[in-house]
PDB file of N, CA and C in Angstrom:
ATOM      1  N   UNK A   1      -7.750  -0.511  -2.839  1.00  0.00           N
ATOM      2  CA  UNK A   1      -7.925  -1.717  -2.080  1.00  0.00           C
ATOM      3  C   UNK A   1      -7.294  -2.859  -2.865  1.00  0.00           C
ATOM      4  N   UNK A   2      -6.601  -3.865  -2.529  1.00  0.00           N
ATOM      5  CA  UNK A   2      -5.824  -4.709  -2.717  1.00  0.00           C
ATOM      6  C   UNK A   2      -7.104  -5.871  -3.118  1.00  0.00           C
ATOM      7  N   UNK A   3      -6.641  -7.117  -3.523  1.00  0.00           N
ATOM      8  CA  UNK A   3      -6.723  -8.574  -4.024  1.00  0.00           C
ATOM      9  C   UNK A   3      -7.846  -8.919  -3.236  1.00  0.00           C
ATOM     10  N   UNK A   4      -6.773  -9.157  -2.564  1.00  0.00           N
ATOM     11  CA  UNK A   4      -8.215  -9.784  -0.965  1.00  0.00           C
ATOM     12  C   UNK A   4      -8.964  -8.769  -0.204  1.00  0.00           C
ATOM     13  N   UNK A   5      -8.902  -7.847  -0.623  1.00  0.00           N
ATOM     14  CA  UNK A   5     -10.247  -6.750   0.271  1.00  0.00           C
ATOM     15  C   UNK A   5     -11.348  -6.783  -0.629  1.00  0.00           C
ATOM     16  N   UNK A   6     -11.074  -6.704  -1.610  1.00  0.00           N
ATOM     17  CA  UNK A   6     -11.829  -6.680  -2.872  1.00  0.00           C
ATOM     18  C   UNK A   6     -12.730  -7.838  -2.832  1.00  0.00           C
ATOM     19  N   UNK A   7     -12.197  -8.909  -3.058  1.00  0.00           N
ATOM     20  CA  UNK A   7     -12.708 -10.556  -2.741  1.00  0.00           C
ATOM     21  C   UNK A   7     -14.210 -10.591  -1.454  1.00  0.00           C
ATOM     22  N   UNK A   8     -13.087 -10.324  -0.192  1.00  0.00           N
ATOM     23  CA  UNK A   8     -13.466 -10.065   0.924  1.00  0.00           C
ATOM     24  C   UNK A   8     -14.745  -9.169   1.307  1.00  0.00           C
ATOM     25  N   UNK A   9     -14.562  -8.176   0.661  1.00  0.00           N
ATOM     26  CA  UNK A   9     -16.124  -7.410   0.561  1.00  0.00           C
ATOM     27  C   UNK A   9     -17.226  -7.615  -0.701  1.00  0.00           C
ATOM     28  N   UNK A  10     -16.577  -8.525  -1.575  1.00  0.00           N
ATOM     29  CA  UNK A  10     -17.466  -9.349  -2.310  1.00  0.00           C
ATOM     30  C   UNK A  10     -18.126 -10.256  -2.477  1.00  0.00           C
ATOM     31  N   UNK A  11     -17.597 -11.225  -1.266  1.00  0.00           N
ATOM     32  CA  UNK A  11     -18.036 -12.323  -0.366  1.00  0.00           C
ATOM     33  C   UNK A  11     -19.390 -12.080  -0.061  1.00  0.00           C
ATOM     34  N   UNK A  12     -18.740 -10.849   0.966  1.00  0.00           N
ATOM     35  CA  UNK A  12     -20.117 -10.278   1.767  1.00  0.00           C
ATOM     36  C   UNK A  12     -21.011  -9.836   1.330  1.00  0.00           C
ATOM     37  N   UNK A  13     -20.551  -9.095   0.225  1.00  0.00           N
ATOM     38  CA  UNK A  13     -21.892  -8.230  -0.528  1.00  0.00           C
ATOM     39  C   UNK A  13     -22.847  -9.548  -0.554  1.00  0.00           C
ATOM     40  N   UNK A  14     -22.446 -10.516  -1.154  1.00  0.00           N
ATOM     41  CA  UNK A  14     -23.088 -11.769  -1.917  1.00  0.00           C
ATOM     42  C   UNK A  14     -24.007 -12.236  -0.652  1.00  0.00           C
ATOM     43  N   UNK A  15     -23.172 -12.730   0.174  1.00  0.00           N
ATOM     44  CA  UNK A  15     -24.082 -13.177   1.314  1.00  0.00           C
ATOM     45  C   UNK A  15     -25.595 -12.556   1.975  1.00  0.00           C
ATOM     46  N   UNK A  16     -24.834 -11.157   2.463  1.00  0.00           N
ATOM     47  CA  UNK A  16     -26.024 -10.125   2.567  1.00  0.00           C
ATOM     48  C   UNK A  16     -27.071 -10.387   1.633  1.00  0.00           C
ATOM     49  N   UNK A  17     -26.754 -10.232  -0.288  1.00  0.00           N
ATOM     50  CA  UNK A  17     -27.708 -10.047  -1.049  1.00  0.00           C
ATOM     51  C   UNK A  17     -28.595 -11.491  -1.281  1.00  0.00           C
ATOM     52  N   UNK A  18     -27.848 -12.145  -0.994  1.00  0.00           N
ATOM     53  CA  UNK A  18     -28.858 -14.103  -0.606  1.00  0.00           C
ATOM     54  C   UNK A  18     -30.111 -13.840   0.195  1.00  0.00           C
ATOM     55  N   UNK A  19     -29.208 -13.506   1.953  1.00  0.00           N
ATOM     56  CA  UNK A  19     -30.113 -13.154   2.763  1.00  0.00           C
ATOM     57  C   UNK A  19     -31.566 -11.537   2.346  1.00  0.00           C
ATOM     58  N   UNK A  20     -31.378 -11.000   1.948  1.00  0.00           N
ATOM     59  CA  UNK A  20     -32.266 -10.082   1.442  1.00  0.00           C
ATOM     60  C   UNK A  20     -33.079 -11.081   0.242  1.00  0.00           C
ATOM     61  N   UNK A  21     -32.565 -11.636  -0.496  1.00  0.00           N
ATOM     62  CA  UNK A  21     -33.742 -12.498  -1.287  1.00  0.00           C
ATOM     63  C   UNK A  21     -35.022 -13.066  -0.687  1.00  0.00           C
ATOM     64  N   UNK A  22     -34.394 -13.575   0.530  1.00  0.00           N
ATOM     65  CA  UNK A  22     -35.214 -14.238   1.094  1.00  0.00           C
ATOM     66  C   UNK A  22     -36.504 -13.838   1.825  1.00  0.00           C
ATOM     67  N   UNK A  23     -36.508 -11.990   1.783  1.00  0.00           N
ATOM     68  CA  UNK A  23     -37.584 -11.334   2.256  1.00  0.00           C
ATOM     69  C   UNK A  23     -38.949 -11.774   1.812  1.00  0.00           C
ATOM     70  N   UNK A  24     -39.986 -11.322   2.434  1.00  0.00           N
ATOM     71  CA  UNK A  24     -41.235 -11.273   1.793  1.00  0.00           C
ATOM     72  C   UNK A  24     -41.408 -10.192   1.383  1.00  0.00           C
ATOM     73  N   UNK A  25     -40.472  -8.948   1.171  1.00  0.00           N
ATOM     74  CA  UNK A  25     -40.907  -7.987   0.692  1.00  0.00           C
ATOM     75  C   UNK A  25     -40.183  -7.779  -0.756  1.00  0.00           C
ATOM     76  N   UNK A  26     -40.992  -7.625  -1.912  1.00  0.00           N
ATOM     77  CA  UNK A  26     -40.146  -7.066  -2.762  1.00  0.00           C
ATOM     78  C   UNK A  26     -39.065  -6.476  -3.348  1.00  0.00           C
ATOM     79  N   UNK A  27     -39.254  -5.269  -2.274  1.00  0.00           N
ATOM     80  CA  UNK A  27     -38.148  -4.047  -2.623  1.00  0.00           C
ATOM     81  C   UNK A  27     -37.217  -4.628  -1.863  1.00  0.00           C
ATOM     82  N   UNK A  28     -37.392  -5.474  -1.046  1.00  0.00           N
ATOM     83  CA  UNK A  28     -35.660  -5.810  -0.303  1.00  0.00           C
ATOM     84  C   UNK A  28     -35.409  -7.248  -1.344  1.00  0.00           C
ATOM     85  N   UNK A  29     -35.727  -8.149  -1.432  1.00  0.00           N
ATOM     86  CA  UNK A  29     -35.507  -8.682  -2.386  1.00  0.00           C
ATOM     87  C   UNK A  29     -34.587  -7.893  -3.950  1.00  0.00           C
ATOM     88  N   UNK A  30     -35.458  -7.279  -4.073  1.00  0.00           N
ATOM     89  CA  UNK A  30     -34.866  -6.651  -5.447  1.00  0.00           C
ATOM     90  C   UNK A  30     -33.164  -5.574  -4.863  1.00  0.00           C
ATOM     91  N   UNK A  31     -33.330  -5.058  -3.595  1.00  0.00           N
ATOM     92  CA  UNK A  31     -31.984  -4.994  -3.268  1.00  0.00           C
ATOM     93  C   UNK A  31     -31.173  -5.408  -2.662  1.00  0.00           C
ATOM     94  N   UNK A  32     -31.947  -7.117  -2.749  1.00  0.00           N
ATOM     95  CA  UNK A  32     -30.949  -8.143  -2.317  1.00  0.00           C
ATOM     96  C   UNK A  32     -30.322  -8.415  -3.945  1.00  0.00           C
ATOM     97  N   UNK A  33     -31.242  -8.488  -5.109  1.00  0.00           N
ATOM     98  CA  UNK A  33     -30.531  -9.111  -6.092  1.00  0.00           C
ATOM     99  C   UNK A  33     -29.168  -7.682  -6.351  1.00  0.00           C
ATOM    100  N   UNK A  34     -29.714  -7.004  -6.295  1.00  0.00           N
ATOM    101  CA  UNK A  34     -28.389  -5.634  -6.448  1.00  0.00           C
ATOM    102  C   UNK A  34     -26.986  -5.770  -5.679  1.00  0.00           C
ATOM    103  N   UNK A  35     -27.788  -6.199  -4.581  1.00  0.00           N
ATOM    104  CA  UNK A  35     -26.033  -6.278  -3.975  1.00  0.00           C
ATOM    105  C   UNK A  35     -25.243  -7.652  -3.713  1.00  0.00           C
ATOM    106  N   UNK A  36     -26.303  -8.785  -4.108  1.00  0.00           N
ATOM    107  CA  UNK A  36     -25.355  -9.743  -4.783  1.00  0.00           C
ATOM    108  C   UNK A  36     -24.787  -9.663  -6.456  1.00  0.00           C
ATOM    109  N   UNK A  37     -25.016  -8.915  -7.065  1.00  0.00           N
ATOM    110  CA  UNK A  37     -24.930  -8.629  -8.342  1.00  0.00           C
ATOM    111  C   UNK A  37     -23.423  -7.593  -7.890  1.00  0.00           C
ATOM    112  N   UNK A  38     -23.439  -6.952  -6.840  1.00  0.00           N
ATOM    113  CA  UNK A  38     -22.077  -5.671  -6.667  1.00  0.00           C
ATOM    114  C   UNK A  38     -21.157  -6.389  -6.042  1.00  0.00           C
ATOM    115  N   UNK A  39     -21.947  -7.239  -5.336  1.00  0.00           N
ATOM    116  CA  UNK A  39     -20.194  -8.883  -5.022  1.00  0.00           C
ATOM    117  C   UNK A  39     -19.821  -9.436  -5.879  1.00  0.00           C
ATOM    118  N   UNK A  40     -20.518 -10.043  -6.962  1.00  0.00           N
ATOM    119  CA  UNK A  40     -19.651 -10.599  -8.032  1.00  0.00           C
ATOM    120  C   UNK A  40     -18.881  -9.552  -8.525  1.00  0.00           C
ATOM    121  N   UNK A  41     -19.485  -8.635  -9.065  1.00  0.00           N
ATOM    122  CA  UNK A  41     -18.209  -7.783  -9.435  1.00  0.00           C
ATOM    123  C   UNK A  41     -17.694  -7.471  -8.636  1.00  0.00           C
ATOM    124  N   UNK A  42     -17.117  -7.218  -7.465  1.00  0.00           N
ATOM    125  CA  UNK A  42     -15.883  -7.013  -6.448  1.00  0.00           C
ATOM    126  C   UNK A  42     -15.276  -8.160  -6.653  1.00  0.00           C
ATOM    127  N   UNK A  43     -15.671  -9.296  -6.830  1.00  0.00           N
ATOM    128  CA  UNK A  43     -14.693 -10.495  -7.026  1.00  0.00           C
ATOM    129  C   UNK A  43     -14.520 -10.639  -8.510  1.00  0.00           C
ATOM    130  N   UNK A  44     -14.831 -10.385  -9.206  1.00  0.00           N
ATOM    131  CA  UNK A  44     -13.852 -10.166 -10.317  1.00  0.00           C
ATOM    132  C   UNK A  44     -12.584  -9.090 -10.260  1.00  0.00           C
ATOM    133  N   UNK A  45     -13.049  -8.028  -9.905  1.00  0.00           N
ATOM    134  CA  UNK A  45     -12.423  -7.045  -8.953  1.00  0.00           C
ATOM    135  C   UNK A  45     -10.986  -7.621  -8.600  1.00  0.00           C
ATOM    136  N   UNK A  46     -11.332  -8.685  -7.546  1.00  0.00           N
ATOM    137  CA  UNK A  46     -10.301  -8.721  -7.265  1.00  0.00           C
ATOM    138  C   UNK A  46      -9.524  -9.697  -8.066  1.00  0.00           C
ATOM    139  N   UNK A  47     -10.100 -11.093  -8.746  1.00  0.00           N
ATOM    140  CA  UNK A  47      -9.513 -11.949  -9.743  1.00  0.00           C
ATOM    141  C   UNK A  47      -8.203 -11.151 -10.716  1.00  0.00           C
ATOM    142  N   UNK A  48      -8.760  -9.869 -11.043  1.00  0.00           N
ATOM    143  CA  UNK A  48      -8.143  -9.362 -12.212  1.00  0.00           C
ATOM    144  C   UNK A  48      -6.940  -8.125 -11.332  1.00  0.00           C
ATOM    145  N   UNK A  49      -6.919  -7.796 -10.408  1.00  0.00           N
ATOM    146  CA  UNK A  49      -6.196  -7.104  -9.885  1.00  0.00           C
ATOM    147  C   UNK A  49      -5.338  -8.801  -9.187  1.00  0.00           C
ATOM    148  N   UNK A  50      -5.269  -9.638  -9.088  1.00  0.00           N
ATOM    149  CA  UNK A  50      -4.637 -11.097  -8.492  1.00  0.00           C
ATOM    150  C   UNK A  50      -3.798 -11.247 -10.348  1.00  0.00           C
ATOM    151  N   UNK A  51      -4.506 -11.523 -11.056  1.00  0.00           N
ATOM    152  CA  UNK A  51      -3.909 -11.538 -12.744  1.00  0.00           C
ATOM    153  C   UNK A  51      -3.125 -10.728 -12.597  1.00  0.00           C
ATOM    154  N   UNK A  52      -3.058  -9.440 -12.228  1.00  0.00           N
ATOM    155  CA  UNK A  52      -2.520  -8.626 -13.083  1.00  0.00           C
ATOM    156  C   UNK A  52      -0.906  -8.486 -12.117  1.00  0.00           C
ATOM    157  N   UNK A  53      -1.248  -8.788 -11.159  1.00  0.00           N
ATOM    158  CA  UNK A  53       0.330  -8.690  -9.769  1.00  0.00           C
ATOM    159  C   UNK A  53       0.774  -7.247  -9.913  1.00  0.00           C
ATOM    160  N   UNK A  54       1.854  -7.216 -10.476  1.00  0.00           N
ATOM    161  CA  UNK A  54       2.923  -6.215  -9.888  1.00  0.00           C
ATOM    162  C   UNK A  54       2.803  -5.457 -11.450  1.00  0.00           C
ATOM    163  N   UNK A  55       1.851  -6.183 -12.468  1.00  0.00           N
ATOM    164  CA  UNK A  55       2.123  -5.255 -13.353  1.00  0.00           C
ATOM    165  C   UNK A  55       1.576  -3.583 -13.572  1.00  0.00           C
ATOM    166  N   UNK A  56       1.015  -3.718 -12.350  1.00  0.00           N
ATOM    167  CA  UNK A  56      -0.045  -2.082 -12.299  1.00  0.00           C
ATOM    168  C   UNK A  56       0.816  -0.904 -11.326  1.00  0.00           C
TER     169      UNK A  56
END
């Protein structure tokens, strides 16, 4: 997956994992913090595959 898919589904992860915080239930909470935690890394993801261009 390219630059911006990467980004793009890291966005989302993030968003989703906001909205899951906001549960009253624990366990979704706690896998809200997980899958905003798996968007940031997709957007580094993609930061460093954007750095790196054509050298890969």
């Amino acid at each position: 997956m390219g630059e911006l898919g990467d980004k793009a589904k890291g966005i989302a992860n993030e968003a989703a994992g906001k909205v899951k915080q906001q549960s009253g239930d624990p366990e979704t909470r706690a896998e809200g913090h997980a899958q905003e935690r798996k968007g940031e890394a997709q957007n580094l993801k993609g930061e460093a595959k954007g750095a790196m261009g054509n050298k890969v």
